[in-house]
C-alpha atoms as a PDB file:
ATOM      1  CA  UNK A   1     197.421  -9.524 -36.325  1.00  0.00           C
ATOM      2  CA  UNK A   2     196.529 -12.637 -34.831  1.00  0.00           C
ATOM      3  CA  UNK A   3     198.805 -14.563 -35.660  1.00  0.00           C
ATOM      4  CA  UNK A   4     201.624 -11.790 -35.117  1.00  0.00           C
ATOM      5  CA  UNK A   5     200.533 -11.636 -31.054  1.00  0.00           C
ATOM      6  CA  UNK A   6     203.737 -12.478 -28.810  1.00  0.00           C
ATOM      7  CA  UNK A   7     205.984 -12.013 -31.990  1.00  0.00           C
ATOM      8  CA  UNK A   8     208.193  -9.010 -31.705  1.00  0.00           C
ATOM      9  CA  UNK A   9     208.481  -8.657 -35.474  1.00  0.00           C
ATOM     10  CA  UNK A  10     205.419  -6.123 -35.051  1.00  0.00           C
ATOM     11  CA  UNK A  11     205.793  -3.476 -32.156  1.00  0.00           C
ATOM     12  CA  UNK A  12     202.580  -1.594 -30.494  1.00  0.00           C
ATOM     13  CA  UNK A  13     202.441   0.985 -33.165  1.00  0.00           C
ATOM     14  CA  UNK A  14     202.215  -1.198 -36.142  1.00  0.00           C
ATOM     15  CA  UNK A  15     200.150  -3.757 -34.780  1.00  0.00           C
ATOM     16  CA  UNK A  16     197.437  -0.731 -33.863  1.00  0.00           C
ATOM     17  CA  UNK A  17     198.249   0.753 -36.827  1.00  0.00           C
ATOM     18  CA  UNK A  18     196.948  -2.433 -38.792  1.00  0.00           C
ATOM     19  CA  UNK A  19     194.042  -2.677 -36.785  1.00  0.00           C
ATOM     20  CA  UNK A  20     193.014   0.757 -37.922  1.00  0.00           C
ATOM     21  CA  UNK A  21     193.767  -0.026 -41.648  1.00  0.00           C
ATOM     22  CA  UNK A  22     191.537  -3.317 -41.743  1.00  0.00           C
ATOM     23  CA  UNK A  23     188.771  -1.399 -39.097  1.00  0.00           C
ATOM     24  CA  UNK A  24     189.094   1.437 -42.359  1.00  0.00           C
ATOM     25  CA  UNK A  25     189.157  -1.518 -45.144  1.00  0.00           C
ATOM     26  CA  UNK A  26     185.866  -3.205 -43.361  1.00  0.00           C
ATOM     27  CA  UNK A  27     183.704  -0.091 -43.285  1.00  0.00           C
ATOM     28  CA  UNK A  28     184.855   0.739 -46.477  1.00  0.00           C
ATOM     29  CA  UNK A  29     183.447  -2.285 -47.984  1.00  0.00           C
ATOM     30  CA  UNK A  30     180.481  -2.221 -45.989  1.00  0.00           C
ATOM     31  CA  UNK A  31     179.719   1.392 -47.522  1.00  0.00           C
ATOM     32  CA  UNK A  32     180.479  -0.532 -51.076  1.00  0.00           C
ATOM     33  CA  UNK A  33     178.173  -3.204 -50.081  1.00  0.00           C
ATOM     34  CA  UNK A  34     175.535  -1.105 -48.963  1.00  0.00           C
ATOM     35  CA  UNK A  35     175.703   1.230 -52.452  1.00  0.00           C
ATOM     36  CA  UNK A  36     175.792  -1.754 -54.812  1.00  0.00           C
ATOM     37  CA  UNK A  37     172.794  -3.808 -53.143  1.00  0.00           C
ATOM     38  CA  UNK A  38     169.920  -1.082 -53.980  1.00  0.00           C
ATOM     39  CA  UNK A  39     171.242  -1.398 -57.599  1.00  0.00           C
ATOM     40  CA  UNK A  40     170.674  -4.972 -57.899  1.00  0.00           C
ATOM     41  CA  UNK A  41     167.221  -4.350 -57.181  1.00  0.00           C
ATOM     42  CA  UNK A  42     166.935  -2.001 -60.282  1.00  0.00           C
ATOM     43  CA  UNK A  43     166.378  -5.124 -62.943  1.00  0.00           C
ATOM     44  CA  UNK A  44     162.713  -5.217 -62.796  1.00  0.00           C
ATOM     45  CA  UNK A  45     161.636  -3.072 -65.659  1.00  0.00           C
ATOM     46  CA  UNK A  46     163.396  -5.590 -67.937  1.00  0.00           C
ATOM     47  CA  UNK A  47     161.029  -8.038 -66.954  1.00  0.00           C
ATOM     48  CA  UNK A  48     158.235  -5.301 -67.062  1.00  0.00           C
ATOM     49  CA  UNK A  49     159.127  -4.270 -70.689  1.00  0.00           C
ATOM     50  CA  UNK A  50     159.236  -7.655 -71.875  1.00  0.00           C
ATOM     51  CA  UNK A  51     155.665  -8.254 -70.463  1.00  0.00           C
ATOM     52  CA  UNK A  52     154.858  -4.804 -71.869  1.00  0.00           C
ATOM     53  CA  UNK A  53     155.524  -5.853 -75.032  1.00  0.00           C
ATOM     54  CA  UNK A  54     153.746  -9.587 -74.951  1.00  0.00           C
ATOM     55  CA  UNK A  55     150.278  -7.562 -73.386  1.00  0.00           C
ATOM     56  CA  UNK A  56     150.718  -4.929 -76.583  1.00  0.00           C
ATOM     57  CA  UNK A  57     150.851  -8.197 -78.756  1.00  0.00           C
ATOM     58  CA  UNK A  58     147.799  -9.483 -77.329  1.00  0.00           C
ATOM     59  CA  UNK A  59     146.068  -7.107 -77.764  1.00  0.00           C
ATOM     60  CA  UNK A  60     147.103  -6.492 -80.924  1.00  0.00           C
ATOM     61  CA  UNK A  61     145.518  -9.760 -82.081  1.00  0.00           C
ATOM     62  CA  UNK A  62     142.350  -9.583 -80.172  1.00  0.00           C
ATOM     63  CA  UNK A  63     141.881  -5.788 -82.325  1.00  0.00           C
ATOM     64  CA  UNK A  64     142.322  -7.794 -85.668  1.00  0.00           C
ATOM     65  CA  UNK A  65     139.865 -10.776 -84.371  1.00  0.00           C
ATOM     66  CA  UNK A  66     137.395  -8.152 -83.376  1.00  0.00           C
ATOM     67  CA  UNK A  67     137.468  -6.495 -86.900  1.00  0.00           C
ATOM     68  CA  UNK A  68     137.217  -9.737 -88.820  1.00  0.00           C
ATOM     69  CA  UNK A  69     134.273 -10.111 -86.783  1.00  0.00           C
ATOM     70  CA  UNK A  70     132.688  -6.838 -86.953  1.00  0.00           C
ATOM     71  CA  UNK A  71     133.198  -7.944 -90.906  1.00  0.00           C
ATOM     72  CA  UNK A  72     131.679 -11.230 -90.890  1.00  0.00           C
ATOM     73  CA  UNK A  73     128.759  -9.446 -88.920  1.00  0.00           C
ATOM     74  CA  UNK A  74     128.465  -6.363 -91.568  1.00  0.00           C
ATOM     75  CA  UNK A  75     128.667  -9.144 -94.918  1.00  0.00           C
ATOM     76  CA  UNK A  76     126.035 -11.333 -92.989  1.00  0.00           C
ATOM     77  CA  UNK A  77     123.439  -8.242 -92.357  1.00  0.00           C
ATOM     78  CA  UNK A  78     124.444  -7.077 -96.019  1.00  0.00           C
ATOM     79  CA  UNK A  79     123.586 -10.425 -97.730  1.00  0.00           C
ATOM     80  CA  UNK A  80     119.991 -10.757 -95.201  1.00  0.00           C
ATOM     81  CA  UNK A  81     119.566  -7.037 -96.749  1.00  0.00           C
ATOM     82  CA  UNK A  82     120.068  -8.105-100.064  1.00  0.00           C
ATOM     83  CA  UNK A  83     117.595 -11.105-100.511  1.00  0.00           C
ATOM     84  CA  UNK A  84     114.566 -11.001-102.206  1.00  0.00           C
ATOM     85  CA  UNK A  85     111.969 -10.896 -99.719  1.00  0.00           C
ATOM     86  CA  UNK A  86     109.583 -14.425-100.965  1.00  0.00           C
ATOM     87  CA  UNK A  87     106.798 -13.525-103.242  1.00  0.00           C
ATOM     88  CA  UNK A  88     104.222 -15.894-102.298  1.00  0.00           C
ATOM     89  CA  UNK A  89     100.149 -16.040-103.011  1.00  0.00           C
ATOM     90  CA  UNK A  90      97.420 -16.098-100.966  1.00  0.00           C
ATOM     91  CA  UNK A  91      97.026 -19.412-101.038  1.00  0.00           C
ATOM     92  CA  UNK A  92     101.038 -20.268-100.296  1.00  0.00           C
ATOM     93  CA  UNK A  93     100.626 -17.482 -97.041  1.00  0.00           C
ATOM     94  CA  UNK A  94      97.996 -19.647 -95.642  1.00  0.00           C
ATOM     95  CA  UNK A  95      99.395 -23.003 -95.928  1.00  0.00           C
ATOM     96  CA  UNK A  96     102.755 -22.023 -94.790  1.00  0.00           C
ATOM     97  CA  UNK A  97     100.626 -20.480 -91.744  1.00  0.00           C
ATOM     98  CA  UNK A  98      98.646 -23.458 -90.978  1.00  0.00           C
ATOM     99  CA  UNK A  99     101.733 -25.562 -91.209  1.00  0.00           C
ATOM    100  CA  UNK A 100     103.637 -23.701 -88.485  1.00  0.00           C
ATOM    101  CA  UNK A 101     100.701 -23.500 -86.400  1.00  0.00           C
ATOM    102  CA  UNK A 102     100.666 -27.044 -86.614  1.00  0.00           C
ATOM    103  CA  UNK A 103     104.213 -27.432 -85.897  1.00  0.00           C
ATOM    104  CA  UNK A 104     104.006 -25.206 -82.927  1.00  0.00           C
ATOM    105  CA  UNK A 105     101.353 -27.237 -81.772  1.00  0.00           C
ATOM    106  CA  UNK A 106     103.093 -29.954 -81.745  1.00  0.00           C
ATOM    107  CA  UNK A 107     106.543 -29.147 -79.882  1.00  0.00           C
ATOM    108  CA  UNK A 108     104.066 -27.411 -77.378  1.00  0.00           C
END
């Protein structure tokens, strides 16, 4: 339209005619601007489920290193259980408590 000012190829009519088709073609496009922008923002829960899926790992392995450990725990208390408490003498349960008094004595 610009470029067609002072031409006479284009009379009145057409050239408002024109104007009215682009004025109709740039709303239009804002409306398909406007409608495709809040869909863009709608990608997020890709990125959620992926860190969804890393947290469910993790925790995942932290369950299986807690139950080793409750197992390590549960064999340790079984084999202290177990052992045969010392059988010792009279004499052997007084020396062995004169030696640790003497030994607490000292780091005193």
């Amino acid at each position: 339209i610009r470029n067609s000012q002072g031409s006479d190829i284009f009379g009145d009519d057409d050239k408002r005619k024109m104007q009215t088709q682009i004025t109709d073609a740039q709303k239009h496009y804002q409306k398909l601007v406007i409608q495709v922008l809040p869909q863009t923002h709608t990608t997020p829960p890709i990125v959620t489920e992926v860190i969804t899926i890393e947290r469910e790992k993790q925790e995942t392995w932290l369950l299986m290193e807690l139950q080793k450990l409750r197992r390590q725990i549960e064999n340790c208390e079984l084999r202290m259980v177990q052992r045969t408490p010392f059988q010792l003498d009279q004499g052997a349960t007084h020396n062995l408590s004169v030696r640790i008094s003497e030994l607490e004595s000292i780091q005193i």
